[in-house]
C-alpha atoms as a PDB file:
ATOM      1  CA  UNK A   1       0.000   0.000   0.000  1.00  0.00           C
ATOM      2  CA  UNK A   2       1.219   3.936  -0.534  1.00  0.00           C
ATOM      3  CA  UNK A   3       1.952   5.821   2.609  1.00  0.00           C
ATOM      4  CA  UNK A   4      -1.781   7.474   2.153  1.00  0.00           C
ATOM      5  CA  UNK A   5      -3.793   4.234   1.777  1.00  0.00           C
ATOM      6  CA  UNK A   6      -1.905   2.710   4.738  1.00  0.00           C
ATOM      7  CA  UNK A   7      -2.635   5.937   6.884  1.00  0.00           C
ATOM      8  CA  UNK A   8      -6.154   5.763   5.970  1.00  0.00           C
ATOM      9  CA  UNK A   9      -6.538   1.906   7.386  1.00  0.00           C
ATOM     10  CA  UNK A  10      -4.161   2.723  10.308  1.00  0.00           C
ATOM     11  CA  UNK A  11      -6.683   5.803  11.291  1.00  0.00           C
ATOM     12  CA  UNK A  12      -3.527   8.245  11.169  1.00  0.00           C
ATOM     13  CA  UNK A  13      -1.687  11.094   9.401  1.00  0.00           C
ATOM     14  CA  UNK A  14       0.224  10.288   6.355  1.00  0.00           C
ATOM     15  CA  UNK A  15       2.651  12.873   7.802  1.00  0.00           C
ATOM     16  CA  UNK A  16       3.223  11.089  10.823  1.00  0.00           C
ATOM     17  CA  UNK A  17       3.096   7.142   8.715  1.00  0.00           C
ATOM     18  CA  UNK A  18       5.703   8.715   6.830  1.00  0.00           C
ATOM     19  CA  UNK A  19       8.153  10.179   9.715  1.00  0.00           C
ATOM     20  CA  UNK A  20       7.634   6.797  11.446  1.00  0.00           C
ATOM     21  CA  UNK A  21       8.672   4.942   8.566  1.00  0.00           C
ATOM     22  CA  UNK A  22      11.833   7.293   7.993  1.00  0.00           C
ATOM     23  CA  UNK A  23      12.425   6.749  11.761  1.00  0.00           C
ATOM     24  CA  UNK A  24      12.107   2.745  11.432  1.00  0.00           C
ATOM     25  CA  UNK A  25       8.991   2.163  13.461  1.00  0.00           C
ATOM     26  CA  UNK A  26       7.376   0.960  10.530  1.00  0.00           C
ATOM     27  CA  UNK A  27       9.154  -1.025   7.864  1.00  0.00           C
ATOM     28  CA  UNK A  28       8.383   0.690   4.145  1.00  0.00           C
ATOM     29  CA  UNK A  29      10.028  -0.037   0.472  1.00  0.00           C
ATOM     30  CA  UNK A  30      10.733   1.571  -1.865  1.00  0.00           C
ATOM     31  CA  UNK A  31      11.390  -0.226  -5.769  1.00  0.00           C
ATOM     32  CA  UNK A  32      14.188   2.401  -6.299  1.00  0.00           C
ATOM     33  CA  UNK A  33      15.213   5.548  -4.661  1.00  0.00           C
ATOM     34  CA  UNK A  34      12.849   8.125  -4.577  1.00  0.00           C
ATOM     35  CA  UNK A  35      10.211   6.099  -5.319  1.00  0.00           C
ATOM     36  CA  UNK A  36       7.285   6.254  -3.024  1.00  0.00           C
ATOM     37  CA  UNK A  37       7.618   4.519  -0.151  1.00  0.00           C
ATOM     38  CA  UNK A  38       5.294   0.990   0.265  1.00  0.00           C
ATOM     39  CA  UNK A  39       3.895  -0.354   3.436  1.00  0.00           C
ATOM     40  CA  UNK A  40       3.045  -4.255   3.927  1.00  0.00           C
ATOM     41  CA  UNK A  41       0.056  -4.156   5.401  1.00  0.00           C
ATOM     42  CA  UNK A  42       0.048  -7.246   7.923  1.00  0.00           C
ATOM     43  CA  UNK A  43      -1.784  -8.847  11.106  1.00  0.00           C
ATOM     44  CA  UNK A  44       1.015  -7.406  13.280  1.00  0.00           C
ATOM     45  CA  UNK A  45       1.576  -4.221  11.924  1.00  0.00           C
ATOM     46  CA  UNK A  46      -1.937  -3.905  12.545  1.00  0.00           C
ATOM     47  CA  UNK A  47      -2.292  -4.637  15.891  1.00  0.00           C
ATOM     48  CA  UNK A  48       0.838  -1.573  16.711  1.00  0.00           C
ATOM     49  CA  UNK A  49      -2.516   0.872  15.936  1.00  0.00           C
ATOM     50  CA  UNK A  50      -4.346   0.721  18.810  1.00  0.00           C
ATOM     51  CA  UNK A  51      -7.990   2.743  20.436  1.00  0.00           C
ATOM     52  CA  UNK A  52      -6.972   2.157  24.048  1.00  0.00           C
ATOM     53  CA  UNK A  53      -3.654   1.323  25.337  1.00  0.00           C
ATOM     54  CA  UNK A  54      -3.109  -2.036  27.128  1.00  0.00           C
ATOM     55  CA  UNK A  55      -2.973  -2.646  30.733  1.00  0.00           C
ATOM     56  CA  UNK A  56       0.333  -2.385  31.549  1.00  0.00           C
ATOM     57  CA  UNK A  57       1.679   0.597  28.375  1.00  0.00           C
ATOM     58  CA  UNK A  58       2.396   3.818  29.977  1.00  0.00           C
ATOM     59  CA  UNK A  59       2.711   7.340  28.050  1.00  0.00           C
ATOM     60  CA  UNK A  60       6.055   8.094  27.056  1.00  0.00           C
ATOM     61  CA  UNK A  61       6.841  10.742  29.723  1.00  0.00           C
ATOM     62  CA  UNK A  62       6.155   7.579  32.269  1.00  0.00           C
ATOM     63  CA  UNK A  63       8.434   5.348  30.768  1.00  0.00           C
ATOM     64  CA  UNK A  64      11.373   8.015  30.638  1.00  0.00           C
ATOM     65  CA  UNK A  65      11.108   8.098  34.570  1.00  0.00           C
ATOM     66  CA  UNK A  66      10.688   4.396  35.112  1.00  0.00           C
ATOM     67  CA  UNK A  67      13.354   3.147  33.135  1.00  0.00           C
ATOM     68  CA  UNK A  68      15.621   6.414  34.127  1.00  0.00           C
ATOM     69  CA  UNK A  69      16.726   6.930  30.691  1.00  0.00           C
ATOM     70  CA  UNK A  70      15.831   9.854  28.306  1.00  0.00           C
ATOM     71  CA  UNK A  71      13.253  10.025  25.504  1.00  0.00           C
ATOM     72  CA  UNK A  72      15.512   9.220  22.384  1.00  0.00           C
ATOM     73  CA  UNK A  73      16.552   6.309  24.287  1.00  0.00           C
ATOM     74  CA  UNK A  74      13.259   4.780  24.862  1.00  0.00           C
ATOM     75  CA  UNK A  75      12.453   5.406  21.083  1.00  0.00           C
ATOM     76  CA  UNK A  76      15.643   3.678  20.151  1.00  0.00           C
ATOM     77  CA  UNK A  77      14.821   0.658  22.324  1.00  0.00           C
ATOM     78  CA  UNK A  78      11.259   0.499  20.793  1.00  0.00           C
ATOM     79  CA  UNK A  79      12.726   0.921  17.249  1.00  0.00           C
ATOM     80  CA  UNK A  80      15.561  -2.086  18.265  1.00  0.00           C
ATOM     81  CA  UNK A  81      12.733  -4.513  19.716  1.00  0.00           C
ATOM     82  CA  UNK A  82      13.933  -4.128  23.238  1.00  0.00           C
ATOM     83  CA  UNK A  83      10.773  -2.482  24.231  1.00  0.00           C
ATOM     84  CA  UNK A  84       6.876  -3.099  23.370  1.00  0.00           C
ATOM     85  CA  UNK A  85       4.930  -0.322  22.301  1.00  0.00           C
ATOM     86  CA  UNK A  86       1.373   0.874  20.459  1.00  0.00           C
ATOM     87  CA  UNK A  87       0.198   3.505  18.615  1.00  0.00           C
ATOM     88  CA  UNK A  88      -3.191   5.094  20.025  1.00  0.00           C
ATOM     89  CA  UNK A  89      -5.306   5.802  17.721  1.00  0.00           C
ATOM     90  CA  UNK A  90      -8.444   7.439  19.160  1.00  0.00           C
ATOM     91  CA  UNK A  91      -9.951  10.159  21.661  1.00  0.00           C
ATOM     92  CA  UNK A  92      -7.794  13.299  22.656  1.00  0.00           C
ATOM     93  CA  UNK A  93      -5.133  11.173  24.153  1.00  0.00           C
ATOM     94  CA  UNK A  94      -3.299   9.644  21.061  1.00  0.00           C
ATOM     95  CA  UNK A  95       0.247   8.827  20.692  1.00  0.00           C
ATOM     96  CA  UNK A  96       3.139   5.785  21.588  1.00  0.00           C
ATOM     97  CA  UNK A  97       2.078   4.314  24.741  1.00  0.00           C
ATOM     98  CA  UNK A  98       5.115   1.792  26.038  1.00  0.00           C
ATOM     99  CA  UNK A  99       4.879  -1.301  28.085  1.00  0.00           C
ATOM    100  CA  UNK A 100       7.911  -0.981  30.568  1.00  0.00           C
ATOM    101  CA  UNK A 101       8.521  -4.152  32.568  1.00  0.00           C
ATOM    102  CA  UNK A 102       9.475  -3.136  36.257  1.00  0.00           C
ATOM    103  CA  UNK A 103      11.928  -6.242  36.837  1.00  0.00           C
ATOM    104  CA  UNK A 104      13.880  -4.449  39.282  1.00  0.00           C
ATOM    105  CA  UNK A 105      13.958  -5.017  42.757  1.00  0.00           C
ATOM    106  CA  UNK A 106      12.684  -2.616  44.811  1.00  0.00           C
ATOM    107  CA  UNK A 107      14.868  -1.443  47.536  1.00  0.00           C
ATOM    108  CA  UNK A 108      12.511  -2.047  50.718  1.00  0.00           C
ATOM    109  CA  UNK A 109      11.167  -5.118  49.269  1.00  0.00           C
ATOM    110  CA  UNK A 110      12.135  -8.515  51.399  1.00  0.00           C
ATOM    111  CA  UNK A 111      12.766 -11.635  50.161  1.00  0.00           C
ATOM    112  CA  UNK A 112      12.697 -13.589  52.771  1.00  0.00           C
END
């Protein structure tokens, strides 16, 4: 699909389809360069576009603070496959929403 048809089933801005594929959040082709760009429309790609975030995904300001790292960081990890994350789609609240995985130990916790 072009950059506009995908936008249109994704419920988003071409704009934004487009900076996300130059960033590497989405995977496009191109035949030859400076052709327009293609997205493969699949099942997984899909399911990225969200109307309500998950239990668990937390707004990107959130998931600076918990993982103690800054935003560029977090977007890297996301773009690498380290981290989880959705696209919201809907409401006045739309935007990357990142599932951060508290697996460290808390410092009063007991183990005992």
């Amino acid at each position: 699909m072009s950059i506009k048809q995908a936008a249109v089933v994704l419920n988003m801005a071409p704009s934004t389809l487009h900076r996300w594929v130059n960033d590497g959040f989405v995977v496009g082709e191109q035949v030859t360069p400076g052709a327009p760009w293609q997205i493969r429309m699949s099942d997984d790609l899909a399911r990225q576009f969200v109307e309500d975030a998950p239990e668990g995904y937390v707004v990107m300001q959130e998931a600076t603070k918990r993982l103690g790292v800054s935003r560029q960081t977090v977007l890297q990890r996301v773009k690498r496959g380290e981290l989880e994350a959705v696209h919201v789609c809907q409401g006045r609240r739309k935007g990357l929403r990142i599932r951060v995985i508290d697996d460290k130990p808390d410092l009063f916790s007991h183990t005992s």
